[in-house]
Protein backbone atom coordinates (compact mmCIF):
# COMPACT_ATOMS: atom_id res chain seq x y z
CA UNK A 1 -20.91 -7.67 -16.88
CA UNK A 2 -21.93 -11.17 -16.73
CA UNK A 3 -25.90 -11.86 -14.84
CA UNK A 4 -26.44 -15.05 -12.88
CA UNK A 5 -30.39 -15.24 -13.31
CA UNK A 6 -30.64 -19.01 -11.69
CA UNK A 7 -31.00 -18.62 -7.88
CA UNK A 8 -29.34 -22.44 -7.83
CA UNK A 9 -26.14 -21.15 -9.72
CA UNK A 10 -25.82 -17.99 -7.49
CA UNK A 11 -25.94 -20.26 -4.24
CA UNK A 12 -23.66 -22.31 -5.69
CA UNK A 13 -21.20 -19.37 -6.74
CA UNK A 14 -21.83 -18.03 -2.89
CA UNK A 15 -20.99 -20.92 -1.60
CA UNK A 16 -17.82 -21.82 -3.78
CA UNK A 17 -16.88 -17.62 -2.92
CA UNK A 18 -17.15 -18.63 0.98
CA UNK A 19 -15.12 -21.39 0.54
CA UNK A 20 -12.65 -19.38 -1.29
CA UNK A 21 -12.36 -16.57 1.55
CA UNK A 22 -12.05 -19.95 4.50
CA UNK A 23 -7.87 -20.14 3.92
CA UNK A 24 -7.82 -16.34 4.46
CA UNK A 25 -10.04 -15.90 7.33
CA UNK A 26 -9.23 -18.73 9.51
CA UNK A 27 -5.71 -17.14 10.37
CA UNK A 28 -7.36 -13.92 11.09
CA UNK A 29 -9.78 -15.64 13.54
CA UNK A 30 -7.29 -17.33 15.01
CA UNK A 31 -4.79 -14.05 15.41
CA UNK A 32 -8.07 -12.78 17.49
CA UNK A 33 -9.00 -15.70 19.25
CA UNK A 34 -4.99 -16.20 20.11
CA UNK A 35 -5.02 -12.39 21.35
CA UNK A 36 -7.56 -13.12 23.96
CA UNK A 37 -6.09 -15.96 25.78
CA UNK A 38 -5.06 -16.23 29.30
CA UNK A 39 -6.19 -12.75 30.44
CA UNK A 40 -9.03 -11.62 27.68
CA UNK A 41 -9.09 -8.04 26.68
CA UNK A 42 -6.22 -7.17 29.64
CA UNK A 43 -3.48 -8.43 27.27
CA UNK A 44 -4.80 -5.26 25.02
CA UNK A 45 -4.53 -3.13 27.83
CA UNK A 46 -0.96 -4.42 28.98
CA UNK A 47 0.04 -3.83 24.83
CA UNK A 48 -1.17 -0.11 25.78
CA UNK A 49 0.77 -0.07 29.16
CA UNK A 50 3.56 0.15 27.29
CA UNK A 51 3.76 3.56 26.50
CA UNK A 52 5.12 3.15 22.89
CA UNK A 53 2.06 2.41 21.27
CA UNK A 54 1.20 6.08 20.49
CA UNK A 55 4.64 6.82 19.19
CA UNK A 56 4.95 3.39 16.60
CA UNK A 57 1.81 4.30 15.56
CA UNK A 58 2.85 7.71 14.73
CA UNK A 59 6.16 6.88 13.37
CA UNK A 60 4.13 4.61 10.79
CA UNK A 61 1.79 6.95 10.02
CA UNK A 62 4.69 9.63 8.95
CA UNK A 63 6.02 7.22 6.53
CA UNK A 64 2.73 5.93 5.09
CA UNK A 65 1.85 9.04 4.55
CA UNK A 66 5.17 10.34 3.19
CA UNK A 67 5.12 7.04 1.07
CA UNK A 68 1.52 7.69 -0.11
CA UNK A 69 2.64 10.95 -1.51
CA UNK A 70 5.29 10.51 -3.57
CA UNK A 71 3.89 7.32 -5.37
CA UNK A 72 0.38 9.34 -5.90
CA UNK A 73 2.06 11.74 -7.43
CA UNK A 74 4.75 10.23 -9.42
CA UNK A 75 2.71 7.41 -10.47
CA UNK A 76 -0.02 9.30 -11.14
CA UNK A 77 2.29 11.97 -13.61
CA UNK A 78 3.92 8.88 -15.04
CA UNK A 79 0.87 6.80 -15.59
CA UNK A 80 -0.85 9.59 -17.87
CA UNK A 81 2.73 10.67 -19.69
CA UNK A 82 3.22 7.01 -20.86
CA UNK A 83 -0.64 6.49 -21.74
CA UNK A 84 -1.35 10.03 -23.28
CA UNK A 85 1.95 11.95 -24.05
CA UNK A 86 4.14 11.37 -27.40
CA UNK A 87 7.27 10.54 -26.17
CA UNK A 88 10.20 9.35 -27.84
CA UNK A 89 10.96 6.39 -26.54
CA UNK A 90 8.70 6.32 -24.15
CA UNK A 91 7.46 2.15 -24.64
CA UNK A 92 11.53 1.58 -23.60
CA UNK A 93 11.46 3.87 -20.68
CA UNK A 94 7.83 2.20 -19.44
CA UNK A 95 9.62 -1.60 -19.79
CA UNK A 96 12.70 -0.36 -17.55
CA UNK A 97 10.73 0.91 -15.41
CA UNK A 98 8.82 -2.70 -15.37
CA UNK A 99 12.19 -4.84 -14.73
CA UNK A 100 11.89 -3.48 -11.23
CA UNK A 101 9.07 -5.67 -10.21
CA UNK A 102 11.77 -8.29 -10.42
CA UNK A 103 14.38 -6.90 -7.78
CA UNK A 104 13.94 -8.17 -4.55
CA UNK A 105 14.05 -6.20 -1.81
CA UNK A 106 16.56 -7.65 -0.08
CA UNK A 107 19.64 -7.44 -2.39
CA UNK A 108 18.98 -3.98 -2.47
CA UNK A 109 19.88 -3.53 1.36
CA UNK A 110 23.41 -3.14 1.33
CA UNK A 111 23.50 -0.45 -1.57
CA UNK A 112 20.98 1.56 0.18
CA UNK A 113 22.95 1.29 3.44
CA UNK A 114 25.97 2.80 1.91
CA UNK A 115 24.40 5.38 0.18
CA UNK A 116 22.21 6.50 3.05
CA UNK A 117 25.39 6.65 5.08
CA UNK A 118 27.07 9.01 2.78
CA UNK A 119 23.90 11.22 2.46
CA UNK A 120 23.63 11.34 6.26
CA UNK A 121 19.87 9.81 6.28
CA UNK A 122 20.94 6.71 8.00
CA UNK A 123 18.31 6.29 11.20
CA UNK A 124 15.75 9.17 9.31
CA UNK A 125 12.42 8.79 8.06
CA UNK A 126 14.07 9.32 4.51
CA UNK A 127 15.71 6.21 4.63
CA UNK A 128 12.69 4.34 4.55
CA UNK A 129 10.21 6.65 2.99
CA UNK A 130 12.28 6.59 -0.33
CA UNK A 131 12.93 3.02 -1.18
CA UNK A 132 9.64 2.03 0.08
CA UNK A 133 8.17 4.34 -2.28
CA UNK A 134 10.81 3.30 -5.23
CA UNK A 135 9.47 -0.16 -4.57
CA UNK A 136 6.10 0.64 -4.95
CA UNK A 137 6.33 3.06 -8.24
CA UNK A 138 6.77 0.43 -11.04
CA UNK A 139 3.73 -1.46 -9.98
CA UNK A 140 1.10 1.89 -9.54
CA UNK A 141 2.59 3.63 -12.51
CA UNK A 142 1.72 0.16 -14.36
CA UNK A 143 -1.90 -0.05 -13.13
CA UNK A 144 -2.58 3.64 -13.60
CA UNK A 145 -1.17 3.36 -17.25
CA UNK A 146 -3.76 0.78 -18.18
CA UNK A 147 -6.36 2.95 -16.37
CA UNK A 148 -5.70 6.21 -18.05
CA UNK A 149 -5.33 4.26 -21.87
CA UNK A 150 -8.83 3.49 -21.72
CA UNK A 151 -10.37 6.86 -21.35
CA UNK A 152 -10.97 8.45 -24.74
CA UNK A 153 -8.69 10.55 -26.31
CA UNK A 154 -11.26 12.95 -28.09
CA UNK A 155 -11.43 14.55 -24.46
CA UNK A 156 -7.67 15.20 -24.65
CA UNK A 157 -8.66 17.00 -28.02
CA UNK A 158 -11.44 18.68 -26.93
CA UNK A 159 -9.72 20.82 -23.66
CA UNK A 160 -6.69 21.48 -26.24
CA UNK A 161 -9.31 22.83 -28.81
CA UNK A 162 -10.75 24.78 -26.03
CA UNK A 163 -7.29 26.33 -25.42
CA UNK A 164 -6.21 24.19 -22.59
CA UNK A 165 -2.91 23.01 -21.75
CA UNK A 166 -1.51 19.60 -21.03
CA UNK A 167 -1.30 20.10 -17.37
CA UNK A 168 -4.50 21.82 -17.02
CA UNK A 169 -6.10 18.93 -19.40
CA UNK A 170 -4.62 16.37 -16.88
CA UNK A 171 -5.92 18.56 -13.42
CA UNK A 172 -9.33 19.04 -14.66
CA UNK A 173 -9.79 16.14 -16.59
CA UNK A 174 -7.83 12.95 -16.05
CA UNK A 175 -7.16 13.52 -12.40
CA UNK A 176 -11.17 13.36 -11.38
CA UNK A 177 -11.74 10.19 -14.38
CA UNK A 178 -8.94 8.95 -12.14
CA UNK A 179 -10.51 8.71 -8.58
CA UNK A 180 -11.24 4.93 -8.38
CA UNK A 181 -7.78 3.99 -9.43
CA UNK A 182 -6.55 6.89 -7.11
CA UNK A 183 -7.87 5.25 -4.38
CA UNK A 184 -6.65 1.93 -5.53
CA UNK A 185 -3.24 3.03 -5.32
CA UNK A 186 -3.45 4.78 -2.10
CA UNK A 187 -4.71 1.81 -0.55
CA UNK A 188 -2.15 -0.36 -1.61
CA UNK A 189 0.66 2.26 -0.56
CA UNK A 190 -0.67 2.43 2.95
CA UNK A 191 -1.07 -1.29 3.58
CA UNK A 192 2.71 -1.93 1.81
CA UNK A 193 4.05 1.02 3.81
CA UNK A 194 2.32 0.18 6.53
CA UNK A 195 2.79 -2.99 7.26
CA UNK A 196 7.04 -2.83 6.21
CA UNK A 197 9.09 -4.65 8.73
CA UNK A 198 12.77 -5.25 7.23
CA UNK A 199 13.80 -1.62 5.88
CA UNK A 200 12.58 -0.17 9.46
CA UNK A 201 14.49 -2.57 11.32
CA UNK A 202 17.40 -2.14 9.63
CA UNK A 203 17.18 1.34 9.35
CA UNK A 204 15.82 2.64 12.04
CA UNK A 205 17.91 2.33 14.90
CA UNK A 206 16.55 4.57 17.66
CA UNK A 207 13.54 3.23 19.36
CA UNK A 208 12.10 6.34 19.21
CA UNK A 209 11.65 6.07 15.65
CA UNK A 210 10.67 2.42 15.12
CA UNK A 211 7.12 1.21 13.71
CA UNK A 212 4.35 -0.73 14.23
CA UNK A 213 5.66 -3.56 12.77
CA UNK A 214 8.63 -4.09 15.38
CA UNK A 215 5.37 -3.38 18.05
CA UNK A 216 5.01 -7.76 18.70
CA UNK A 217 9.08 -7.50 19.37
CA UNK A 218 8.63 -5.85 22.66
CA UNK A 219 7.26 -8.61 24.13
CA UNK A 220 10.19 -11.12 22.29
CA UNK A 221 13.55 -11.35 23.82
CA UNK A 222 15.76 -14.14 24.87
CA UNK A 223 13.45 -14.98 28.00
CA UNK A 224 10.34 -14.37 27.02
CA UNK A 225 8.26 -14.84 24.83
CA UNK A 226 4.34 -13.81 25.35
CA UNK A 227 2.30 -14.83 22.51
CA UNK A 228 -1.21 -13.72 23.33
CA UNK A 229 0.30 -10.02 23.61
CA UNK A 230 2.21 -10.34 20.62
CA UNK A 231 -0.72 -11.44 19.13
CA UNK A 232 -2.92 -8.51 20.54
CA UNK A 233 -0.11 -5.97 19.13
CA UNK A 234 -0.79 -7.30 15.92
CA UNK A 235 -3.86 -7.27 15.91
CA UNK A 236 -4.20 -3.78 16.91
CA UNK A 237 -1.61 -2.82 14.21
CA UNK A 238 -4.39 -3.79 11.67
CA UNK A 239 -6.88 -2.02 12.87
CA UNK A 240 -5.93 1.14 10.76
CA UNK A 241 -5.70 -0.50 7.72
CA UNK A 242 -9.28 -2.04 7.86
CA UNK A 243 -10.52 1.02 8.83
CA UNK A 244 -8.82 2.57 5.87
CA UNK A 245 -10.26 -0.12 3.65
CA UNK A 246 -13.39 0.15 4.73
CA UNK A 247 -13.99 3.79 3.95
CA UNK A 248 -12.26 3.30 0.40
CA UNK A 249 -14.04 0.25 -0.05
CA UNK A 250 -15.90 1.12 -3.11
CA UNK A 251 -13.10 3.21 -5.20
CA UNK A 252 -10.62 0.47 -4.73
CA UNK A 253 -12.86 -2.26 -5.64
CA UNK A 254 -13.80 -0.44 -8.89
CA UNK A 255 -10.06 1.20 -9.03
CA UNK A 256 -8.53 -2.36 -9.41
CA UNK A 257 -10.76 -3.79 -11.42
CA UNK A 258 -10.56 -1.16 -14.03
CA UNK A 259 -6.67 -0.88 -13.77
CA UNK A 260 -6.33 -4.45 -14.60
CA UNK A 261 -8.81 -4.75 -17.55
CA UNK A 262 -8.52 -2.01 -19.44
């Protein structure tokens, strides 16, 4: 790791970091100040008043947390088979699996429509869980890849010489070398899960089941149109996430670094 020993160069680097965090900060200041216009902290309450809150937020935290599951898992079983495992083919399987990055979400829509309406999970949990977390795979499978390639494989050999198997090798070995990037991925799940607006709009048509994300909606409609609530929804919609980030702070910082260098 590089040292800055110069206190002048470190300022300098401070200061040129600051001014590097300005274009991201200034619309977050500005969601909060916006929030608190007109009526202050009151518009929070009125977002409250609504009586939906508690229900968005756990309708987002079901699918977050069914999203987080299946990509920890799958990407984490993936991520050491095409790092560790001999399999044939497995370099073609690993680039397939890479051309999904390129698919947009939207064009996918109308397939997944159709075939949610045959398998009767049209307006279910399912319908978004699954192709948010199909989204999400090629991209964690990717960074988990590069993460598990760089630990050595004389450990591999050593639990096999000691008489263990591949799946105990990977539960007692990779999985705990694997924490930081664990956490990497989790925190990426939740915010992309969490924060999802189209799939849950399209296919979640009750309003009992709708998210956080359609929360600044109920104060839209086609005569009104309050922004400091909408504004106070949203920012209230964030406040798991930074709270989420905050106690994973130091695994995902060290999780995504790794994953993307080594």
């Amino acid at each position: 790791m590089l040292k800055i020993r110069s206190k002048r160069k470190m300022r300098l680097l401070q200061l040129l970091l600051f001014v590097m965090t300005v274009p991201y900060l200034l619309p977050l200041l500005q969601m909060f100040l916006g929030s608190l216009g007109g009526r202050g902290l009151y518009n929070y309450a009125a977002v409250w008043n609504t009586g939906v809150v508690p229900t968005y937020f756990r309708n987002s935290l079901i699918i977050s947390a069914g999203v987080i599951a299946i990509v920890y898992i799958l990407s984490m079983t993936a991520g050491f088979s095409f790092a560790k495992l001999n399999i044939l083919g497995k370099e073609a399987f690993f680039w397939l699996i890479l051309t999904a990055l390129t698919l947009p979400e939207v064009i996918l829509l109308t397939p997944l429509f159709v075939t949610f309406q045959k398998m009767h999970l049209f307006s279910t949990f399912f319908s978004v869980i699954f192709p948010l977390a199909a989204l999400q795979l090629p991209f964690t499978t990717l960074l988990i890849r590069n993460f598990d390639a760089g630990i050595p494989n004389e450990l591999m050999e050593a639990a096999k010489i000691d008489g263990a198997t591949t799946s105990q090798a990977f539960r007692h070995i990779i999985l705990p070398l694997t924490k930081p990037i664990g956490s990497a991925v989790v925190m990426l799940t939740l915010i992309n899960s969490w924060n999802s607006y189209l799939l849950p709009l399209l296919f979640l048509q009750k309003p009992s089941m709708q998210t956080v994300t359609l929360l600044p909606q109920y104060f839209q409609g086609e005569f009104t149109n309050d922004q400091t609530k909408i504004l106070a929804a949203a920012v209230m919609t964030a406040i798991p996430e930074i709270i989420a980030y905050l106690c994973m702070q130091k695994n995902f910082e060290r999780g995504m670094s790794a994953g993307a260098l080594k």
